[in-house]
Protein backbone atom coordinates (compact mmCIF):
# COMPACT_ATOMS: atom_id res chain seq x y z
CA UNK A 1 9.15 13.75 4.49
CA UNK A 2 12.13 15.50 6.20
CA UNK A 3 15.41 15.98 4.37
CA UNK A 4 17.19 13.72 6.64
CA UNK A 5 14.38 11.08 5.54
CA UNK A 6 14.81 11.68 1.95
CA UNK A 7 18.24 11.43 1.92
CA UNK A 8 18.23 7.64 3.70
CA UNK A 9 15.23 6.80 1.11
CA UNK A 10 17.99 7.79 -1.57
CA UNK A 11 16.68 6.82 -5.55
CA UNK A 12 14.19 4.84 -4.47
CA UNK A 13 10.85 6.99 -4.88
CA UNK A 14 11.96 7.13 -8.42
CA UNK A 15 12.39 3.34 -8.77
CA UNK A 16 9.66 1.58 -10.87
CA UNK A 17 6.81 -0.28 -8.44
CA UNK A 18 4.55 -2.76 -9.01
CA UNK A 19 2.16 -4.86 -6.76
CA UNK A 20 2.32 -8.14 -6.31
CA UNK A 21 -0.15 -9.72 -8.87
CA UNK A 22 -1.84 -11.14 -5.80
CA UNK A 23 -2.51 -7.82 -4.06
CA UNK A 24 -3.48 -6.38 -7.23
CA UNK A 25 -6.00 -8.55 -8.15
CA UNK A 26 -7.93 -8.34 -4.91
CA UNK A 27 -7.34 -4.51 -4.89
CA UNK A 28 -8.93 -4.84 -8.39
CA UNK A 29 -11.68 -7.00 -7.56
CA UNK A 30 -13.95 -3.88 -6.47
CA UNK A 31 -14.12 -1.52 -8.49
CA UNK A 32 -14.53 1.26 -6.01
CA UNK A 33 -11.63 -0.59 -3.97
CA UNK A 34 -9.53 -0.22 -7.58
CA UNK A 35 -10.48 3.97 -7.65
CA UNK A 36 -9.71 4.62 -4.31
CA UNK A 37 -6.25 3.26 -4.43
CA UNK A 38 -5.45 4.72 -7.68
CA UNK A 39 -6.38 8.07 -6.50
CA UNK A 40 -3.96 7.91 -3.34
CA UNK A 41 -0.43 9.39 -3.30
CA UNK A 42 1.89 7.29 -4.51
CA UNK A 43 4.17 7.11 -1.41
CA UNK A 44 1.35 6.14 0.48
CA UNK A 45 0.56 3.58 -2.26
CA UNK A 46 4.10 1.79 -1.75
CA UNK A 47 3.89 2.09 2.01
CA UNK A 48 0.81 0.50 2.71
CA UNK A 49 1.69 -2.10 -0.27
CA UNK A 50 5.35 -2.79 1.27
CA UNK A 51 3.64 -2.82 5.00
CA UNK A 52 1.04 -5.80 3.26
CA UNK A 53 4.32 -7.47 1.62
CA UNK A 54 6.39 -7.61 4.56
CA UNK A 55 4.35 -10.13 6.18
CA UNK A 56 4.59 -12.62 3.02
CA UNK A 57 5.65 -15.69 5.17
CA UNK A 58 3.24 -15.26 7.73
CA UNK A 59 0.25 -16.13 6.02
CA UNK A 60 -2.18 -15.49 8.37
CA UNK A 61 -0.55 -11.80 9.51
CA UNK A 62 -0.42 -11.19 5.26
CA UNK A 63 -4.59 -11.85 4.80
CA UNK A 64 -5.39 -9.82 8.08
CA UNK A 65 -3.23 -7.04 6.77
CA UNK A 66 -4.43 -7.09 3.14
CA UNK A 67 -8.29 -7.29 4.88
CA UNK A 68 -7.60 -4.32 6.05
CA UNK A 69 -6.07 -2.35 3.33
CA UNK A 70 -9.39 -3.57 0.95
CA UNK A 71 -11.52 -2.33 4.05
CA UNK A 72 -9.73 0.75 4.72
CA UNK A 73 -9.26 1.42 1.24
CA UNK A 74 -12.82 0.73 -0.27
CA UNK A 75 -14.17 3.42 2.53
CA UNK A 76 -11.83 5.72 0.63
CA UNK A 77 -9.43 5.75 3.95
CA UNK A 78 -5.68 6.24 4.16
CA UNK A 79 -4.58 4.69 7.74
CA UNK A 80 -1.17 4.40 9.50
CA UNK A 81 -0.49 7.97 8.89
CA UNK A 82 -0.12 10.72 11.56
CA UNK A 83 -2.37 13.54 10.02
């Protein structure tokens, strides 16, 4: 991240996170699903999880986007990233 983008992100990076119970139990209902996610950086972690929460009260947007998190995630892929 650049230093103008950590200084906008402030504190937060060192704020506890947790995911939603919801998202954790499906990431948590494959076990290689559970690994994968575990092993990516923690930034990504709360990006991807934040990208999947944002879409709460659209139901249908929230399930495609968490489908594809478990997808991307159980083939051990980080997505949405410019590499």
């Amino acid at each position: 991240m650049t230093k103008a983008g950590l200084e906008a992100a402030g504190d937060i990076l060192d704020e506890p996170f947790e995911v939603p119970p919801d998202i954790l139990d499906a990431l948590n209902a494959d076990e290689e699903t559970r690994r994968n996610f575990q092993a990516f950086p923690d930034s990504y972690q709360r990006i991807r999880i934040g990208f999947v929460e944002m879409a709460r009260n659209r139901p249908e947007v929230f399930q495609k986007r968490l489908a594809y998190l478990l997808k991307m995630t159980k083939a051990n892929k980080r997505y949405g990233m410019v590499q």
